[in-house]
Protein backbone atom coordinates (compact mmCIF):
# COMPACT_ATOMS: atom_id res chain seq x y z
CA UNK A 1 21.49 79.82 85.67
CA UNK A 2 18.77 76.89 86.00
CA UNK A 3 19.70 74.20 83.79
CA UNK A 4 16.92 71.71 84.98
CA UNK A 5 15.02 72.15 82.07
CA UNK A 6 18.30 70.59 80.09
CA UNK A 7 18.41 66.93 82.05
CA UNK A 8 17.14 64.32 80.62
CA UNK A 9 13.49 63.00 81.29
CA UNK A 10 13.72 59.86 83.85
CA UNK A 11 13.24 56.66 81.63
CA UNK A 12 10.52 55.09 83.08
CA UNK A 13 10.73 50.76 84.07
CA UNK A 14 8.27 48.36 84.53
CA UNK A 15 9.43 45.57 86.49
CA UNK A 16 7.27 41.72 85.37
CA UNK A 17 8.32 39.62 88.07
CA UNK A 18 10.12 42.11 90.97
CA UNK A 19 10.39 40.37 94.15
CA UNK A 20 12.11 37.59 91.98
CA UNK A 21 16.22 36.86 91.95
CA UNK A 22 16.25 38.71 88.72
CA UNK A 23 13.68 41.89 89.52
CA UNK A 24 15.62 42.54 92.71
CA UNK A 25 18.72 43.20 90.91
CA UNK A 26 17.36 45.06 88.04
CA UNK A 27 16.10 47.50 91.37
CA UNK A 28 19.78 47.48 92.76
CA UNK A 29 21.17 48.39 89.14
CA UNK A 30 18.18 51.06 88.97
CA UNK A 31 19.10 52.19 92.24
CA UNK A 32 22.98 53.14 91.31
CA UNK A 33 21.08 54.93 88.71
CA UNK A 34 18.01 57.12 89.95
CA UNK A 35 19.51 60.62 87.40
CA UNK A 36 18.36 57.59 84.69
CA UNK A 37 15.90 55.59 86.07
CA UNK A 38 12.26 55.99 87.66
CA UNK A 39 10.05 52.76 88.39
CA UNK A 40 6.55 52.86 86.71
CA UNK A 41 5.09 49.57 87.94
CA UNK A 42 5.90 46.54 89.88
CA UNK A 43 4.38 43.28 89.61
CA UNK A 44 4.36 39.52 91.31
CA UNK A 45 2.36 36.82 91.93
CA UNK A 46 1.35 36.45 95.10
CA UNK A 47 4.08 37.57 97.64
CA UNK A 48 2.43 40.48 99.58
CA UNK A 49 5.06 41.09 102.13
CA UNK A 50 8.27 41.37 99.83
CA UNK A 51 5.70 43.85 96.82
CA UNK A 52 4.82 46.41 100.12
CA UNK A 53 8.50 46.96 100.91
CA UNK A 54 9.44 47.31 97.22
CA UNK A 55 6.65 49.79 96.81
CA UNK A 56 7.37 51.62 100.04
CA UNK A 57 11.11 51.73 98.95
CA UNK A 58 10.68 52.71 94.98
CA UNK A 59 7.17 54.50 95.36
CA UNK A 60 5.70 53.02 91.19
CA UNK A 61 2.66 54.39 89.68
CA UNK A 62 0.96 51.08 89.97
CA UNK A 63 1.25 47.29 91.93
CA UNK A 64 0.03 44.47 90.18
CA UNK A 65 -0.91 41.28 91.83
CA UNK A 66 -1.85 38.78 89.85
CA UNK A 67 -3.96 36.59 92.52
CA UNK A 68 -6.72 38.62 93.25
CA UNK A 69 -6.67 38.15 97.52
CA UNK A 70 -3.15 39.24 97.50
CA UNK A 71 -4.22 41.98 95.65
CA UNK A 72 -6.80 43.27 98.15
CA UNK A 73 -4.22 42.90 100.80
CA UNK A 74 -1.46 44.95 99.24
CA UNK A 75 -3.76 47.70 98.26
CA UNK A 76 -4.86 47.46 102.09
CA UNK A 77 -1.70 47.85 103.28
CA UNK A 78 -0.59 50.29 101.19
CA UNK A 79 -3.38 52.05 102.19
CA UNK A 80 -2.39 52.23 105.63
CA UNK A 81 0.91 53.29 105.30
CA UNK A 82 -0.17 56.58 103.06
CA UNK A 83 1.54 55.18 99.75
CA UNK A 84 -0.44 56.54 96.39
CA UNK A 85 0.87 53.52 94.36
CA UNK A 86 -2.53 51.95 92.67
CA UNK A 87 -3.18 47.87 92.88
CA UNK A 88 -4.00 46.43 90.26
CA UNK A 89 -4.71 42.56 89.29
CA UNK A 90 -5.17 39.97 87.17
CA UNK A 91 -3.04 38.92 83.59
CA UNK A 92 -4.55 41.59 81.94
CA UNK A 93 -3.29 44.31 84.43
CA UNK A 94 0.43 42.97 84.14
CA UNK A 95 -0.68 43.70 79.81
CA UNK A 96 -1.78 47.56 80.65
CA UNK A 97 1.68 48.19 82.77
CA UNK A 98 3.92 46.43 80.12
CA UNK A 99 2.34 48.38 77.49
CA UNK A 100 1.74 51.75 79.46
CA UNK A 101 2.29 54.66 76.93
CA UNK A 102 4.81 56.47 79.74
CA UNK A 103 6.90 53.42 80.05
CA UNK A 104 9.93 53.10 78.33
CA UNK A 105 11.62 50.01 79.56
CA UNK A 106 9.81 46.46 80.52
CA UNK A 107 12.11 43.77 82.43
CA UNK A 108 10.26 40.68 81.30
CA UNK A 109 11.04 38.60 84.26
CA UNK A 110 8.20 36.58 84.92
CA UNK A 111 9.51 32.93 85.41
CA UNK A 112 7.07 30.39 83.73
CA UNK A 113 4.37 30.54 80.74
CA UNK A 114 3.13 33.14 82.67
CA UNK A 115 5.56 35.83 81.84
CA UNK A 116 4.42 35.44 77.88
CA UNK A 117 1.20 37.68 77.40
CA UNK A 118 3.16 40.68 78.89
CA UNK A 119 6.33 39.86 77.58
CA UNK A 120 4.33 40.22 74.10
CA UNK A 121 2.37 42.93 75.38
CA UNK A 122 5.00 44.95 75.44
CA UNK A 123 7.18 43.96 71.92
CA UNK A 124 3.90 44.97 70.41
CA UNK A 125 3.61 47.84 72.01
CA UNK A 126 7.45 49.38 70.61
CA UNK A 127 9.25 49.09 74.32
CA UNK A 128 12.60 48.20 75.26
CA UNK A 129 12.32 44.86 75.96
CA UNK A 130 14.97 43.46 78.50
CA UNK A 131 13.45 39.45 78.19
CA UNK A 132 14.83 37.54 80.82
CA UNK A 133 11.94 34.69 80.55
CA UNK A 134 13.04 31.93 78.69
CA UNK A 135 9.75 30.54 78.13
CA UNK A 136 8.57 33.40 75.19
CA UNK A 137 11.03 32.59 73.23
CA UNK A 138 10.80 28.37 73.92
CA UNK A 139 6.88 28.66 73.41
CA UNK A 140 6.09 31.29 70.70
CA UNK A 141 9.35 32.36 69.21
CA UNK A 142 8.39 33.03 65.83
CA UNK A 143 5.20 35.26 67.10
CA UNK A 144 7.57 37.13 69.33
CA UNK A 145 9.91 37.94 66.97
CA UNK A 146 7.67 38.58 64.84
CA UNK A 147 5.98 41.47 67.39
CA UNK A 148 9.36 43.18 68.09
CA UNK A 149 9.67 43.39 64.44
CA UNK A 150 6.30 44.72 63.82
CA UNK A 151 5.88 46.78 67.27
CA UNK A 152 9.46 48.65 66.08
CA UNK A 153 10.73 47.04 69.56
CA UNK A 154 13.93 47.29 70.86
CA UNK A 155 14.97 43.62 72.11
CA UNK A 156 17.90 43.06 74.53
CA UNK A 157 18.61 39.53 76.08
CA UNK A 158 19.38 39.23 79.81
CA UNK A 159 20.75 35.62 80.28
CA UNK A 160 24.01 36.15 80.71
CA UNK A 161 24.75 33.95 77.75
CA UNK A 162 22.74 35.49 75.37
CA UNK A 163 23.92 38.73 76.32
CA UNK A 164 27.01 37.67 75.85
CA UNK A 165 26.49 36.77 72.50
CA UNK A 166 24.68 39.96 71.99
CA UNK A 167 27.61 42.03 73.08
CA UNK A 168 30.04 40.16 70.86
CA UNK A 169 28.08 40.07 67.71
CA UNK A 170 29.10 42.42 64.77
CA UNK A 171 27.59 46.26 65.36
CA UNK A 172 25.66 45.97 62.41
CA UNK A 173 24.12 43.06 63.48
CA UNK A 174 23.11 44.31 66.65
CA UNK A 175 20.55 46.57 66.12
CA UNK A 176 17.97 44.18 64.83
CA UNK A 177 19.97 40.49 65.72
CA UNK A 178 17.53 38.16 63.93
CA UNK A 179 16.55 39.34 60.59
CA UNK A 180 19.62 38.00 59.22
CA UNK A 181 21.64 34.42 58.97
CA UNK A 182 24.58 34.13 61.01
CA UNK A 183 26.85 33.46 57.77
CA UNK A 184 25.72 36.41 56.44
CA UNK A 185 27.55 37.86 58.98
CA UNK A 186 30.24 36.10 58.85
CA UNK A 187 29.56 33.91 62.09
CA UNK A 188 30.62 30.30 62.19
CA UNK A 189 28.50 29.26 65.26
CA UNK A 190 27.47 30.55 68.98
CA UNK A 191 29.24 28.59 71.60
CA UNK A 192 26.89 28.65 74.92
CA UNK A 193 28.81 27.82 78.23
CA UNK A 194 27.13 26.10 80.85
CA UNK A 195 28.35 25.88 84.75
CA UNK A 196 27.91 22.39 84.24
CA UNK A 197 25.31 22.38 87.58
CA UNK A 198 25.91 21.02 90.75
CA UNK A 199 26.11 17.10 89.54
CA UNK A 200 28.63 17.44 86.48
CA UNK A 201 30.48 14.86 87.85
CA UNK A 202 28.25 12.71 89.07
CA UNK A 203 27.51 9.05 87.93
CA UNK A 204 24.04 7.82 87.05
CA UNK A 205 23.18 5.90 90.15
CA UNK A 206 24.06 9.43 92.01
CA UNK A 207 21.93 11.41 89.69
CA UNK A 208 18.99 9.04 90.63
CA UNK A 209 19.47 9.71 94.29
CA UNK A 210 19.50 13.47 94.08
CA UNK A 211 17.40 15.33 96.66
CA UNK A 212 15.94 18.78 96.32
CA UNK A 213 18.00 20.44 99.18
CA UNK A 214 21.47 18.67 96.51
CA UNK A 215 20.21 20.44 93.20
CA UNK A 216 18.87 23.87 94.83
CA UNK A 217 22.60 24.45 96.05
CA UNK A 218 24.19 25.57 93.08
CA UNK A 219 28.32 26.58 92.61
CA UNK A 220 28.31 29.82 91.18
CA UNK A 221 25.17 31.55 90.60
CA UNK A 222 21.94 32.76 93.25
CA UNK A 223 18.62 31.98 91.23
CA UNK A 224 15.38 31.21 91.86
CA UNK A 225 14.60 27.64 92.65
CA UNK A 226 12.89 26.40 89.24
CA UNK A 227 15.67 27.52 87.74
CA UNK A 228 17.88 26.38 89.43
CA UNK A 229 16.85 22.75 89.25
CA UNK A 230 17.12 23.46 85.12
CA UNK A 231 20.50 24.27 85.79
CA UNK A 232 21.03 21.26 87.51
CA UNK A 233 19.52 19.45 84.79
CA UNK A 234 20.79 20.67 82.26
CA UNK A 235 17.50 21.87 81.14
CA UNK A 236 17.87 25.43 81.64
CA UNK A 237 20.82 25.25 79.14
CA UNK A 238 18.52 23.30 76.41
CA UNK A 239 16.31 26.33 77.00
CA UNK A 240 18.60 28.62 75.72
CA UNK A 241 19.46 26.27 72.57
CA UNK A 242 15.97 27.31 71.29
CA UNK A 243 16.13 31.01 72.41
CA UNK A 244 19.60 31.54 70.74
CA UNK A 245 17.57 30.24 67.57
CA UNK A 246 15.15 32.50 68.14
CA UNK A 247 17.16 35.44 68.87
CA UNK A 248 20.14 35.36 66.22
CA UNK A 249 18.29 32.96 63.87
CA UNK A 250 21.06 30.12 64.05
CA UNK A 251 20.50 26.77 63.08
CA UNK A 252 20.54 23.92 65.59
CA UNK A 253 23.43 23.03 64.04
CA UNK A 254 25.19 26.39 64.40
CA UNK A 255 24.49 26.37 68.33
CA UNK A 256 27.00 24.17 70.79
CA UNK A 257 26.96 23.93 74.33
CA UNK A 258 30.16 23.49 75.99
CA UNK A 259 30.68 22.88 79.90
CA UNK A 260 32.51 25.66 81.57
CA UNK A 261 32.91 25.01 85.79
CA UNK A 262 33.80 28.62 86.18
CA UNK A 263 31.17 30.31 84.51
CA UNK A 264 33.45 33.56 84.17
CA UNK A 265 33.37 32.99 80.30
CA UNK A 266 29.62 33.52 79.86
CA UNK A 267 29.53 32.98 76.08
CA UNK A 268 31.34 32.66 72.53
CA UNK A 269 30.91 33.26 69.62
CA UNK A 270 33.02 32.03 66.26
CA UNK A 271 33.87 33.78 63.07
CA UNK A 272 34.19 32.05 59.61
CA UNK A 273 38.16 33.38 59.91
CA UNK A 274 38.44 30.89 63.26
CA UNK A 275 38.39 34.00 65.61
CA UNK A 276 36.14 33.11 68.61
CA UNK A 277 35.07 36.12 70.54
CA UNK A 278 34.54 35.66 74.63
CA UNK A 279 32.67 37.97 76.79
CA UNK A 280 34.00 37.35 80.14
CA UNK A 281 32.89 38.85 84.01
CA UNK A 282 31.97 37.89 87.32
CA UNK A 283 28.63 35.53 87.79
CA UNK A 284 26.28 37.52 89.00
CA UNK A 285 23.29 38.58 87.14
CA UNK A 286 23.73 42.54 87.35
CA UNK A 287 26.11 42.85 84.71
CA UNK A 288 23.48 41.88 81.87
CA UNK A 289 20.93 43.86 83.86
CA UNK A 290 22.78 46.98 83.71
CA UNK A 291 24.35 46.63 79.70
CA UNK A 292 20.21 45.87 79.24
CA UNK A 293 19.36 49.59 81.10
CA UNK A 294 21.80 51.66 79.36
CA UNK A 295 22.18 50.08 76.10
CA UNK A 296 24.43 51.99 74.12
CA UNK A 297 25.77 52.97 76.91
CA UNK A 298 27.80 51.00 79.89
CA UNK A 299 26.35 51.56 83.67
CA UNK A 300 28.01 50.78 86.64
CA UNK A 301 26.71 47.68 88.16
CA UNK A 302 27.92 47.28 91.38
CA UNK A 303 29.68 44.01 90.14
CA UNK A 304 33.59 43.76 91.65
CA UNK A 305 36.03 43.40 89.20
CA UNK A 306 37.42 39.95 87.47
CA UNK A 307 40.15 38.72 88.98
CA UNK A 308 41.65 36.12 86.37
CA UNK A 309 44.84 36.21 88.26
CA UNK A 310 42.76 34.67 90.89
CA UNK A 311 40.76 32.78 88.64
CA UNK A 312 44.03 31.37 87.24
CA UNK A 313 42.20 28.93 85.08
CA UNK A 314 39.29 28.06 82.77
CA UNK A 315 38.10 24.54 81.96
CA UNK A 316 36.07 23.17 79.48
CA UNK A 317 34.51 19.70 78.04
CA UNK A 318 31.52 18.62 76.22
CA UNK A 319 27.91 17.81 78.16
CA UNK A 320 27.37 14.36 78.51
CA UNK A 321 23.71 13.88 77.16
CA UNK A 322 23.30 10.52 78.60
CA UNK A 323 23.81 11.72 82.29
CA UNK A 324 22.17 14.75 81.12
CA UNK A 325 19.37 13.91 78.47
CA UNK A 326 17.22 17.11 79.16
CA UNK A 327 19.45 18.57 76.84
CA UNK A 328 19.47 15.96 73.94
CA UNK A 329 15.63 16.14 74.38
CA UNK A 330 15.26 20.37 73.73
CA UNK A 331 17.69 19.49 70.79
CA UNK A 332 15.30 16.99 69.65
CA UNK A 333 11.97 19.02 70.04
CA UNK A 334 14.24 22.08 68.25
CA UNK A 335 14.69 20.05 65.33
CA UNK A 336 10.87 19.32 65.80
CA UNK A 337 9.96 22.75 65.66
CA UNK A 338 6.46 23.99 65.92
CA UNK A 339 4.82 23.17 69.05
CA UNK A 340 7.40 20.66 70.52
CA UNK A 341 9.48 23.36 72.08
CA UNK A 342 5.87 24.49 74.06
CA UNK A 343 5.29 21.03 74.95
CA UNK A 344 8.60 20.60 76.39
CA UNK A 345 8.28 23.91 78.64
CA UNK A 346 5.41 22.70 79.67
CA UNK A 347 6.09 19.37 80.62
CA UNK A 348 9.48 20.47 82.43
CA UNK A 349 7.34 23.16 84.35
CA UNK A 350 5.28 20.23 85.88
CA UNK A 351 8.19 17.60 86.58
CA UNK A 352 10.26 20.42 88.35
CA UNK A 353 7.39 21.45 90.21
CA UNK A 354 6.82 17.84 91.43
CA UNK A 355 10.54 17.43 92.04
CA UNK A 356 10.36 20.74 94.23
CA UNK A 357 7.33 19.26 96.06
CA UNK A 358 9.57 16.01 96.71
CA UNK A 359 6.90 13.83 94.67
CA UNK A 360 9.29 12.62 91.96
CA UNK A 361 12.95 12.12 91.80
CA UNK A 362 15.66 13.51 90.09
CA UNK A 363 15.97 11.54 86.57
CA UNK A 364 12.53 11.17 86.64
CA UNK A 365 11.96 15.21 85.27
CA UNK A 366 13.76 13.97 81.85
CA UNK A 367 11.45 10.81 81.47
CA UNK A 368 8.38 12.82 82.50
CA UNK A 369 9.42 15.24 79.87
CA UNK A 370 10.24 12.76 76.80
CA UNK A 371 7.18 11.11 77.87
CA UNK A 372 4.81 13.51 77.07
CA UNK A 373 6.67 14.78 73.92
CA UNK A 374 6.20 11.47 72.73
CA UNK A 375 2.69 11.20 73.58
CA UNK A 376 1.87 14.55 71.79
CA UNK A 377 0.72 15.92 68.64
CA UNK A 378 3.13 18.30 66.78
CA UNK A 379 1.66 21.46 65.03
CA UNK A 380 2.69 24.33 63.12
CA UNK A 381 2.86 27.43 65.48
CA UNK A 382 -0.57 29.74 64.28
CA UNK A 383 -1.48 32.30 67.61
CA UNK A 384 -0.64 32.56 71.34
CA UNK A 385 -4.40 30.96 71.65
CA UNK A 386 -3.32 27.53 70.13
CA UNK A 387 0.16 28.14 72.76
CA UNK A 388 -2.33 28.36 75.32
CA UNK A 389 -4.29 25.52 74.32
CA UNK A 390 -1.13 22.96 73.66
CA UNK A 391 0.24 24.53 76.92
CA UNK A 392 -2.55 22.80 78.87
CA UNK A 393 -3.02 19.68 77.31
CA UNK A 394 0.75 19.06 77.58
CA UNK A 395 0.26 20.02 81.37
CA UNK A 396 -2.52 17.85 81.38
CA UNK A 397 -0.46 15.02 80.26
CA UNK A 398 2.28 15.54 82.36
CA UNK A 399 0.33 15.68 85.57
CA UNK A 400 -0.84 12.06 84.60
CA UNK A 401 2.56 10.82 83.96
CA UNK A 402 3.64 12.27 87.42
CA UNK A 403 1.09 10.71 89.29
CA UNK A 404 1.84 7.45 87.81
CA UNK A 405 5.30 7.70 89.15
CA UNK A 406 4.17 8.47 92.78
C-alpha cells in the first residue's frame, strides 16, 4: 500500500542572510532534516561565490541579491550550470521571499538595519519567525511586536540567550511571550549570561590598545565579525537588554546581565518562589536553530553532548561597566526609550565598522556611541519611515565623530 499521500507536506524556509555564520547552520540543521524541511529562497548581500554553491547544493525557488551587479552575476552563473533557481534583487525582493504565500518559516538573519524590512515583512505576513537580528527588535520593537501580534505570527528567538529564556518560561506563557508582565507570571527577573568576551580581564590601558585581529578571536563561540567585536564590547550583550524587553516585556529593571566564562549556561530565569531556572548546552549556535525549526518539537542538531563532568565548573561575576560602558550606555538609551535604542544601533554599526577598517581604536566605539546619543534628538517611535530617517541622521553623525578621531 502507497502511503505517500499520508507524509507530511515539506515546510518550506526562507533563509535572510544564508552565507552568514548563522544561515549556514540553519542549512546544516535543515540538512539533518530534509523528511521536514525544503528551502524556498536564499538571500545575501553581495557574496556571489559562497550564494552559487548554496544554490547548487539546496536547489531554492529563488536567489536574492541585494546589490544589483552581484545579482546579474549569480543569475549568470546559475545560468551556466543549468540551475532553475530565479535571481532576484534589491530590498524589496528579500520583502516578496519573506512574505511568499508557500513559505512557512523565515530565518531573519540579516546582520545590521538591513535585516528589518524583511524581518517585518514577514511578522506581518503570519510566518514563523525565527529572528536572529538583533537590530528589529533594538530599532522598532514596539512596531514589531506589534506586527507578530497583528500578522497572527509565530515568533521564536534564536540568540541563544533568549532562547533560553524562551525555553524556560512557563508553557502558558510561551505561546504569545509578550502580551503579558513577567509578575503576572510569576517571574522575578531574566538573568542574561554573557561569555564575558575576549578582554574580561583586561585593565583599561589594555582595552585601549586592542587591535582588530585581539577582539575578532573570541573563546567560545564562531560568529561573524561585527558581532563579534559586540561581544567583545560588551555591546552585543546591551543589545539583548532591549530585545529581552521587547520580547517578554520586562522592565529594565527586571533584566540583569551576569558574566559567565563558560557560556554552557546560556540563560536564567527567576521565579517569585527564588527558583531560578537554567537552560544549559554546548556553545554552538545549532541548538537554538534547531528548537526554532521544530518548535514543539525537539530536532537533532548535530550538537555533541554536554560534558559537565568535563566542564567541572561554572563561574560567574557581575560586568564591570566602567571597563565595559557599551553596556551602561544601551541601559541608558533603554530607559530613554523611543528612538535612543535606534540611535545607538546605529551609531555602534558605524564605530565597529571603523574599528574593523582599523580607523579607530578599541574604547573609542563606546565614546563614538555616547557621543552621538548625546548629540541627538529623542522621539516617540511613530513608523519604520521615521526609523529610517533617525537611522541616517544618527549615521550621519557618527561618521563625523569618527572622522574627527582619525
Amino acid at each position: 500500500m502507497d502511503n505517500s499521500t499520508n507524509q507530511p507536506a515539506l515546510q518550506q524556509v526562507t533563509i535572510l542572510g544564508a552565507t552568514g555564520t548563522i544561515g549556514l547552520q540553519t542549512l546544516d540543521v535543515i540538512s539533518q532534516h530534509k523528511n521536514r524541511f525544503s528551502v524556498f529562497a536564499l538571500t545575501a548581500s553581495s557574496n556571489v561565490k559562497s550564494l552559487l554553491n548554496l544554490c547548487q547544493q539546496y536547489s531554492p525557488q529563488y536567489a536574492v541579491m541585494l546589490q544589483a551587479e552581484a545579482a546579474a552575476e549569480l543569475s549568470r552563473q546559475l545560468k551556466a550550470v543549468g540551475s532553475s533557481t530565479t535571481v532576484l534583487r534589491g530590498e524589496a525582493s528579500l520583502n516578496y521571499v519573506a512574505s511568499h504565500e508557500s513559505v512557512d518559516v523565515v530565518m531573519a538573519a540579516i546582520v545590521g538595519a538591513a535585516g528589518l524590512h524583511p524581518a517585518m515583512a514577514a511578522a506581518q505576513a503570519g510566518k514563523r519567525v525565527l529572528l536572529a537580528n538583533k537590530e528589529t527588535l533594538v530599532m522598532a520593537g514596539n512596531l514589531f511586536m506589534q506586527a507578530v501580534l497583528d500578522g497572527g505570527a509565530t515568533l521564536l528567538p534564536i540568540d541563544s540567550e533568549h532562547n533560553a529564556i524562551f525555553q524556560v518560561m512557563p508553557l502558558r506563557r510561551s505561546n504569545n511571550i509578550s502580551e503579558s508582565s513577567l509578575a503576572s507570571v510569576g517571574v522575578k527577573r531574566v538573568l542574561l549570561t554573557a561569555s564575558g568576551g575576549p578582554f574580561r580581564n583586561a585593565s583599561l590601558d589594555e582595552l585601549k590598545a586592542v587591535t582588530r585581529s585581539q577582539a575578532l578571536n573570541h573563546p567560545n563561540w564562531v560568529m561573524g565579525p561585527k558581532i563579534t567585536v559586540d561581544s567583545a564590547t560588551l555591546m552585543n550583550k546591551g543589545l539583548e537588554v532591549i530585545e529581552a524587553h521587547w520580547l517578554f516585556n520586562a522592565l529594565p529593571s527586571q533584566i540583569d546581565v551576569v558574566v559567565h566564562p563558560q557560556s554552557v549556561i546560556h540563560s536564567m530565569v527567576e521565579y517569585i518562589d527564588g527558583s531560578v531556572l537554567a537552560q544549559l548546552g554546548n556553545p554552538d549556535m545549532r541548538i537554538p536553530i534547531a528548537y526554532g525549526l521544530g518548535y514543539p518539537d525537539r530536532l537533532t542538531s548535530g550538537v555533541s553532548s554536554l560534558d559537565l563532568l568535563t566542564t567541572a565548573r561554572l563561574d560567574f561575576c557581575a560586568p564591570d561597566m566602567i571597563r565595559f560602558p557599551c553596556l551602561r550606555i544601551a541601559y541608558e538609551a533603554l530607559n530613554l526609550g523611543g528612538t535612543a535604542p535606534a540611535i545607538l544601533n546605529a551609531a555602534n554599526e558605524i564605530a565597529v565598522e571603523a574599528f574593523l577598517a582599523e580607523k579607530i581604536g578599541f574604547m573609542d566605539i563606546p565614546y563614538i556611541i555616547e557621543s552621538v546619543l548625546s548629540a541627538s534628538e529623542i522621539e516617540s517611535v511613530e513608523s519604520i519611515e521615521q526609523l529610517v530617517a533617525v537611522d541616517a541622521r544618527a549615521r550621519l553623525v557618527a561618521t563625523v565623530q569618527m572622522r574627527a578621531l582619525c
